[in-house]
Protein backbone atom coordinates (compact mmCIF):
# COMPACT_ATOMS: atom_id res chain seq x y z
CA UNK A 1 5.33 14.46 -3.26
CA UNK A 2 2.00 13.18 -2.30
CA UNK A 3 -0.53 16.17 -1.49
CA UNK A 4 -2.29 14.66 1.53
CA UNK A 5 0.67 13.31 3.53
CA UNK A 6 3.80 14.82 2.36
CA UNK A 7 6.01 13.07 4.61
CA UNK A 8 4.78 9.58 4.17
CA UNK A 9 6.81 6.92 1.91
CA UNK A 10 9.22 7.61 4.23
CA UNK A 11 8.20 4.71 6.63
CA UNK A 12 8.61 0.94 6.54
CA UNK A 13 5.89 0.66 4.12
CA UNK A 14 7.02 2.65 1.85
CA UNK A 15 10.63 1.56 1.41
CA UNK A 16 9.06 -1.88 1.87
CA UNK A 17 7.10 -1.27 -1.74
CA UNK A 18 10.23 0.02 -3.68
CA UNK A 19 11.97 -2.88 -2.59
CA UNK A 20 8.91 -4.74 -3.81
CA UNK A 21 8.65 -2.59 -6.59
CA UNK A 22 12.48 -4.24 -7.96
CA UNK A 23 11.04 -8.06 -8.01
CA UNK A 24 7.69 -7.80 -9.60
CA UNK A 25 7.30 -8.19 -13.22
CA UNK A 26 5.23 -5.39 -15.33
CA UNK A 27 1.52 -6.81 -15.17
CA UNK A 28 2.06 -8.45 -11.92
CA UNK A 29 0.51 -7.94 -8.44
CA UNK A 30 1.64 -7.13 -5.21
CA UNK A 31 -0.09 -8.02 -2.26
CA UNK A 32 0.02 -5.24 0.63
CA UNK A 33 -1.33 -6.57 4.21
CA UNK A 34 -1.31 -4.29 7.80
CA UNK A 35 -3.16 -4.99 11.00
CA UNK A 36 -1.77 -1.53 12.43
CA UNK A 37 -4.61 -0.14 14.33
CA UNK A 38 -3.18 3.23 14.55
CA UNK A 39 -2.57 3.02 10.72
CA UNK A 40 -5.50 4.24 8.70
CA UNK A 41 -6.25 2.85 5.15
CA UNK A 42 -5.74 6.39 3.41
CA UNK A 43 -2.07 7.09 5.08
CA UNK A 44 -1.39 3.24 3.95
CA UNK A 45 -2.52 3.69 0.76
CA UNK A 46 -0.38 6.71 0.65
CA UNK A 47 2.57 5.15 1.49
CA UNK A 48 2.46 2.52 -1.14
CA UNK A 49 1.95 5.03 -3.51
CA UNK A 50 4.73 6.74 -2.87
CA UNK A 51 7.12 3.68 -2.49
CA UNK A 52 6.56 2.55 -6.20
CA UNK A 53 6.75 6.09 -7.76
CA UNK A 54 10.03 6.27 -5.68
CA UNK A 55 11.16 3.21 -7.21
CA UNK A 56 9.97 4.10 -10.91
CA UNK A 57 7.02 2.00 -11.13
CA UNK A 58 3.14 3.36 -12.28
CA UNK A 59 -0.01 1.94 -10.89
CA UNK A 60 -2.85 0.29 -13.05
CA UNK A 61 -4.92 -0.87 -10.34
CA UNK A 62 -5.37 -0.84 -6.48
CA UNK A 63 -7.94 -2.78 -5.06
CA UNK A 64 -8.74 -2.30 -1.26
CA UNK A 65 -10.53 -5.51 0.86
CA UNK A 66 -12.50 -4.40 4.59
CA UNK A 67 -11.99 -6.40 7.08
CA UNK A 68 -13.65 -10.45 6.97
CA UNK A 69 -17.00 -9.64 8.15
CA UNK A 70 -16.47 -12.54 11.04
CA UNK A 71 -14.04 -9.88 12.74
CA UNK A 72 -16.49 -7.97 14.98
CA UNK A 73 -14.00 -5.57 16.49
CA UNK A 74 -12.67 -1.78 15.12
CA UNK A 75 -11.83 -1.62 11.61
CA UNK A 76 -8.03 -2.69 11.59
CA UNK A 77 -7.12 -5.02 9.10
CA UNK A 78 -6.13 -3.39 6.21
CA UNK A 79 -5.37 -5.34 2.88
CA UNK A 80 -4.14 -3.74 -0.84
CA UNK A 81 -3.85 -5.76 -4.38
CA UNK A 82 -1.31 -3.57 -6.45
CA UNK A 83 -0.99 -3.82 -9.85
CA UNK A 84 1.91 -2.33 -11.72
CA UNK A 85 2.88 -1.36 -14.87
């Protein structure tokens, strides 16, 4: 159970990663990508983690991107390389 959102990995994104979790090869990437304003980058982060421990997988690496500085507006676009084990 994850600590700071114990009911998350529940959701779309989460099942979403366990199915992803099934395809990708050990040492290969996934590529996570929201533009969910009411999402915040901790709960999605969150999620994902708890969609490939659900589906047996360990993370070696999780690289978050900001937004493209030409997007002027709030801070919505939220983007997650995923490396697994």
């Amino acid at each position: 159970m994850n600590l700071l959102y114990p009911k998350i990995g529940r959701g779309a994104i989460g099942r979403l990663a366990k199915l992803a979790a099934k395809v990708v090869l050990p040492g290969g990437w996934v590529l996570c990508c929201s533009n969910c304003r009411t999402l915040h980058p901790e709960k999605m982060s969150g999620m994902l983690r708890c969609g490939f421990r659900d589906a047996g997988r360990r993370i070696v690496e999780m690289r978050s991107r900001r937004m493209p500085p030409e997007y002027r507006d709030e801070n919505y676009l939220k983007s997650f390389w995923i490396g697994l084990a």
